[in-house]
Protein backbone atom coordinates (compact mmCIF):
# COMPACT_ATOMS: atom_id res chain seq x y z
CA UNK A 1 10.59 17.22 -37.90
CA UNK A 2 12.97 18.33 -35.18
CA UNK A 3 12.11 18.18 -31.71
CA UNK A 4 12.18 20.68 -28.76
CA UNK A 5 15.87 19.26 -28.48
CA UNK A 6 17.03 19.69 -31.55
CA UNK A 7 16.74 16.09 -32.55
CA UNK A 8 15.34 13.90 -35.24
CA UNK A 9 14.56 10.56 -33.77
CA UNK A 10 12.70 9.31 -31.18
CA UNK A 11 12.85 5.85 -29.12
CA UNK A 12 10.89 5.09 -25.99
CA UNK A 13 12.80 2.82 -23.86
CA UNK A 14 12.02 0.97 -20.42
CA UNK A 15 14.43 0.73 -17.60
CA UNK A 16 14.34 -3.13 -18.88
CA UNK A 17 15.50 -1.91 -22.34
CA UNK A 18 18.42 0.56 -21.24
CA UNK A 19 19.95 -2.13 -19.32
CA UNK A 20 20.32 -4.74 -21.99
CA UNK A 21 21.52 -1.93 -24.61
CA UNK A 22 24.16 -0.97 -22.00
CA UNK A 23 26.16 -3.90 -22.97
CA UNK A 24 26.71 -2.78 -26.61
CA UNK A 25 26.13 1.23 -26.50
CA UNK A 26 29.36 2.80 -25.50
CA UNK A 27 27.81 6.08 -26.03
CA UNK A 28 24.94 4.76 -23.86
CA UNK A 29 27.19 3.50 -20.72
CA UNK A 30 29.16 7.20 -20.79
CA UNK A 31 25.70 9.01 -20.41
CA UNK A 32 24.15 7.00 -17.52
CA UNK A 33 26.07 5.33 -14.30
CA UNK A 34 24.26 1.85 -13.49
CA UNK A 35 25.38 -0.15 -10.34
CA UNK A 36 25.39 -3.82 -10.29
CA UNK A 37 22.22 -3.84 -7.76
CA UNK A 38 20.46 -1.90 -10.60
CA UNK A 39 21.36 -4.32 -13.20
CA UNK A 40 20.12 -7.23 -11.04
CA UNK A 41 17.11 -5.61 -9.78
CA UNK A 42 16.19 -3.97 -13.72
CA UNK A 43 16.06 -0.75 -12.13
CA UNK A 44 18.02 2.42 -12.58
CA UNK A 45 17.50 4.42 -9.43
CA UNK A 46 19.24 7.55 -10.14
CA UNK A 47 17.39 7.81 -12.89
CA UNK A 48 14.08 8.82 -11.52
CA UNK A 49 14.84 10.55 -8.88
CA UNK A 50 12.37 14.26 -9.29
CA UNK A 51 11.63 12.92 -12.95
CA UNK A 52 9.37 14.34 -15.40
CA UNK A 53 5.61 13.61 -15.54
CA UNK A 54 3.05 12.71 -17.91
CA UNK A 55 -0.96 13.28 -17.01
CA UNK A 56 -2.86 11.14 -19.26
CA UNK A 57 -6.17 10.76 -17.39
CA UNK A 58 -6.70 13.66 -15.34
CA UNK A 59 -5.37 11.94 -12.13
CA UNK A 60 -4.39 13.48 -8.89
CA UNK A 61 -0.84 14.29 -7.98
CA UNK A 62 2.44 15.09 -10.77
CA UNK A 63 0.76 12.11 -12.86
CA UNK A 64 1.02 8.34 -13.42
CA UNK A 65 3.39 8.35 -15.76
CA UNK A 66 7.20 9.00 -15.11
CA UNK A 67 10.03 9.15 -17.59
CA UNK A 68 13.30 11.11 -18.19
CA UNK A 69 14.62 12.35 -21.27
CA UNK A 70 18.32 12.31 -22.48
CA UNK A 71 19.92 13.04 -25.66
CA UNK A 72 22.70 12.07 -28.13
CA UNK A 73 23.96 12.78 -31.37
CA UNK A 74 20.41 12.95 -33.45
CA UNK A 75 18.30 11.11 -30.84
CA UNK A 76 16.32 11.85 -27.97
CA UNK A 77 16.31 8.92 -25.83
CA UNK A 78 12.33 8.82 -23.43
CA UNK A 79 13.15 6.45 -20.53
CA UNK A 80 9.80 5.39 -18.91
CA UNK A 81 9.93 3.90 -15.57
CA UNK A 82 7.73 1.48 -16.41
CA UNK A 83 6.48 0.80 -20.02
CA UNK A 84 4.82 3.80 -21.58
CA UNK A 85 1.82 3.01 -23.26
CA UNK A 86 0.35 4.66 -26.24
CA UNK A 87 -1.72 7.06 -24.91
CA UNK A 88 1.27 8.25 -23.23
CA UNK A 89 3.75 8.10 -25.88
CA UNK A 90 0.94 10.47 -28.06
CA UNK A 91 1.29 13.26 -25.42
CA UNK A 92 4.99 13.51 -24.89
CA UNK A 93 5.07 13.90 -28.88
CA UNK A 94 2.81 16.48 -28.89
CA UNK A 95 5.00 18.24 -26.08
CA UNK A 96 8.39 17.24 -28.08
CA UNK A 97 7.38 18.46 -31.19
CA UNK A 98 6.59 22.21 -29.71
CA UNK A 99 3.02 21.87 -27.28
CA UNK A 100 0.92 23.00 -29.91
CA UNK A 101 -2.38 24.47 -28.44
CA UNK A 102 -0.70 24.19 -24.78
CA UNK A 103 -3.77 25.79 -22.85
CA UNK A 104 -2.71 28.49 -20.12
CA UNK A 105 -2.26 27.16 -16.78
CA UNK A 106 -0.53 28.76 -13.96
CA UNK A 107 2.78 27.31 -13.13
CA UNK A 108 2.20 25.25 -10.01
CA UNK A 109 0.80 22.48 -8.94
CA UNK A 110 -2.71 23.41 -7.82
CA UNK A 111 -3.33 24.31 -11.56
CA UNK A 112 -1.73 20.87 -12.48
CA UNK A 113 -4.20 19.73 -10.66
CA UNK A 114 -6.88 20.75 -13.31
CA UNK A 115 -5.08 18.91 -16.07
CA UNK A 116 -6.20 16.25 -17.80
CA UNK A 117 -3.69 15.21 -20.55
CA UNK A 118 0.01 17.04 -19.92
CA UNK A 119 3.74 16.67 -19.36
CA UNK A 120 5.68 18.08 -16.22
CA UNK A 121 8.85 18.88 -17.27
CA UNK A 122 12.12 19.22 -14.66
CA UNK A 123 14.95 18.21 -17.11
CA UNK A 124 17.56 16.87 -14.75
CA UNK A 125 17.79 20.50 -13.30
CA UNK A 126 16.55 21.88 -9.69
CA UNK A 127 13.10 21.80 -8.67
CA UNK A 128 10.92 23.81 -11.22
CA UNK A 129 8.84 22.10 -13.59
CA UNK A 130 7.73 23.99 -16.66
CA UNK A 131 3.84 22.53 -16.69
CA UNK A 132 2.44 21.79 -20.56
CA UNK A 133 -1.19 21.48 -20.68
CA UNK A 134 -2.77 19.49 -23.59
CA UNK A 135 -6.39 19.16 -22.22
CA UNK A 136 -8.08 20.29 -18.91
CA UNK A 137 -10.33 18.16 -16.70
CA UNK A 138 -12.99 21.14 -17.69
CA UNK A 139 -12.81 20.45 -21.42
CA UNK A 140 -13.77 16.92 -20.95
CA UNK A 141 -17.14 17.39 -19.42
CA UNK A 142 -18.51 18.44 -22.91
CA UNK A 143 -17.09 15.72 -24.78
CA UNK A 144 -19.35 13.20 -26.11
CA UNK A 145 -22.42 15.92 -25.88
C-alpha cells in the first residue's frame, strides 16, 4: 500500500538510530545536517524544532509524542524524538495510509484539544498544522458500557 507520500516502506527511527546510520547512509547524511554537539549529545536539534504531533491519550497541549517525517527514494523515514511506542506507531499508520474515518474537527488548537488519538501535521513548512482526528475525548466516555 502506498502512503500519503507516495511511498512503500516504512521505518520508525529514534534520534539514537539516525545518528549511528549516518555513518553508512550517504543518502541519509545529504538529507539531514548533524553537528558534532548533536552527535555527542544523541540529539538532532534542528530536527524538532515546530515538529509534528501525535495525541495518543487525549492529553493536553499539541501531544506527547513528537516526530518528523522525511522521505527518500521508496521510504518514508518517522523520526521520533524519543522512542515511539506502539500505540503511537498504530496512529501515524492510520494517518499515513490516508486518515480513514478522520472525525471533523475544526482546524485549531482549541478543537485539538478535544482529541483523543490524532496526528498534528506541520511538514517542515510554516506554522499551520493540518489536525487528523482518529478518536475524540467524547467517544471514549461510552467505551466499555
Amino acid at each position: 500500500m502506498k502512503t500519503r507520500f507516495n511511498t512503500i516502506e516504512v521505518q520508525f527511527l529514534s534520534q539514537a538510530d539516525v545518528i549511528h546510520m549516518l555513518a553508512d547512509d550517504h543518502c541519509l547524511r545529504r538529507r539531514l545536517t548533524i553537528s558534532e554537539e548533536d552527535e555527542e549529545s544523541g540529539e538532532i536539534t534542528d530536527l524538532f524544532i515546530d515538529c509534528d504531533h501525535v495525541k495518543v491519550a487525549g492529553e493536553n497541549g499539541r501531544g506527547d509524542v513528537m516526530f518528523t517525517t522525511f522521505n527518500i527514494d521508496e521510504t518514508t523515514y518517522i523520526i521520533g524524538y524519543d522512542e515511539i511506542d506502539k500505540h503511537a506507531r498504530k496512529i501515524i499508520m492510520w494517518w499515513l495510509e490516508g486518515a480513514e474515518g478522520d472525525k471533523d474537527v475544526d482546524n485549531n488548537w482549541k478543537a485539538w484539544d478535544t482529541v483523543k488519538e490524532g496526528v498534528a501535521y506541520r511538514g517542515g513548512a510554516g506554522y499551520y498544522y493540518d489536525l487528523f482526528a482518529k478518536s475524540l475525548l467524547s467517544e471514549s466516555v461510552f467505551e466499555g458500557c
